[in-house]
Protein backbone atom coordinates (compact mmCIF):
# COMPACT_ATOMS: atom_id res chain seq x y z
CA UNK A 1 102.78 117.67 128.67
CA UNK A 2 104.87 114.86 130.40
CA UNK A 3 104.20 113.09 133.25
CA UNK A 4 106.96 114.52 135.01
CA UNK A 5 105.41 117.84 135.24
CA UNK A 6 104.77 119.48 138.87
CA UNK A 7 101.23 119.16 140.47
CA UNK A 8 99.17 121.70 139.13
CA UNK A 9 97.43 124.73 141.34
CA UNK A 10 94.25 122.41 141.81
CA UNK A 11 96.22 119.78 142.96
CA UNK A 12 95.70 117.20 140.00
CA UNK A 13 98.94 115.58 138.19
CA UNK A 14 99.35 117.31 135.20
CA UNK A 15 100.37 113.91 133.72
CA UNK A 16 97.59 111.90 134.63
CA UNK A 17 94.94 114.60 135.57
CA UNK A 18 94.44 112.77 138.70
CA UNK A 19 94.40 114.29 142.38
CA UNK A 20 97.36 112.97 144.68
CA UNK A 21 96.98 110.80 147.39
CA UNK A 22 96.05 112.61 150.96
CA UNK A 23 95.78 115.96 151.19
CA UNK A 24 97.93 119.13 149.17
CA UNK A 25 100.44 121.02 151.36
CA UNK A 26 102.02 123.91 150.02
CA UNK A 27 105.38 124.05 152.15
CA UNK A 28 106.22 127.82 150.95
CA UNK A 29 102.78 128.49 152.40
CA UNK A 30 104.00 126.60 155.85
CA UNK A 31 107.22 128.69 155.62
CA UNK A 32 105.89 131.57 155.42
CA UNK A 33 103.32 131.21 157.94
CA UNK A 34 106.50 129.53 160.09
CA UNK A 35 108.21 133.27 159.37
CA UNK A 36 105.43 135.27 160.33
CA UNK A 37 104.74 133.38 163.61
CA UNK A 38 108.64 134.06 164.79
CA UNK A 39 108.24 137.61 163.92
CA UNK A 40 105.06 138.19 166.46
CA UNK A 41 107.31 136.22 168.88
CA UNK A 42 110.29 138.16 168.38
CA UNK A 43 108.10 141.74 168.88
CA UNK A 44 106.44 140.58 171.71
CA UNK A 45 109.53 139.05 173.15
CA UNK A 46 111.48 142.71 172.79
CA UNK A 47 108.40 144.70 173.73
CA UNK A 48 108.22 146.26 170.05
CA UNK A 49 104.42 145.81 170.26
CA UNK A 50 102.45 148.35 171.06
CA UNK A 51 99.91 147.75 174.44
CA UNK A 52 96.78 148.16 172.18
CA UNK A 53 98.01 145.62 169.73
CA UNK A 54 99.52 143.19 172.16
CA UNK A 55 96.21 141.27 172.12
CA UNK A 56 95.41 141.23 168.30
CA UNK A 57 99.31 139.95 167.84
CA UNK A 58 98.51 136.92 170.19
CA UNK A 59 95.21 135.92 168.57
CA UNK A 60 96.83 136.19 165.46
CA UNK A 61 100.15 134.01 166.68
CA UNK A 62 97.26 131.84 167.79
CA UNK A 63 95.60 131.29 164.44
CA UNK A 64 99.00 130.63 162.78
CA UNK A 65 99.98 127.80 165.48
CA UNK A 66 96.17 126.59 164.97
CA UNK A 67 96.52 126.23 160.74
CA UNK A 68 100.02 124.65 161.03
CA UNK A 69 98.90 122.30 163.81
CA UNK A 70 96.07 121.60 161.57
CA UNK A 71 98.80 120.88 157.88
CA UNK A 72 100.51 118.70 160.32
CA UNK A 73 97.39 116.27 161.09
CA UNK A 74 96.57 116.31 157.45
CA UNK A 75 100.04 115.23 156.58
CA UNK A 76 100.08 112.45 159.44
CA UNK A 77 97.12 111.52 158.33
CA UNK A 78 98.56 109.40 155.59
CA UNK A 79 101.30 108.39 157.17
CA UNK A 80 102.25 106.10 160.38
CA UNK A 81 101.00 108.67 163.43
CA UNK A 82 104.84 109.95 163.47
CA UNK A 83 106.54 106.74 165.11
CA UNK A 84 109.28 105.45 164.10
């Protein structure tokens, strides 16, 4: 294998079989929680959502905002706090 190989599931270099610097962020997995979060906003926003659900939709918009708040501190955490 050559060292320009992609990062491997667990996160090592395949190249050097060491782990990167900071922490691993998969960006599909942002996108697609990114996607998901602007669909509950888009039902609730039309009234697509059914009463019952309405509450279960939320918390789960909820959790989605909490895990990407939480890949954005893990990315700043290597770099300068987000100033410029």
């Amino acid at each position: 294998m050559d060292g320009d190989a992609d990062p491997s599931e667990d996160g090592t270099d395949p190249g050097t079989d060491e782990a990167p610097d900071g922490p691993v962020v998969d960006p599909e997995s942002i996108d697609e929680r990114i996607r998901r979060l602007e669909a509950i906003v888009r039902a609730l926003e039309a009234g697509e959502v059914d009463p019952a659900d309405r509450a279960e939709r939320i918390s789960e918009g909820k959790t989605l905002v909490s895990g990407l708040e939480n890949d954005l501190e893990a990315v700043d955490e290597d770099g300068d706090g987000g100033t410029q």
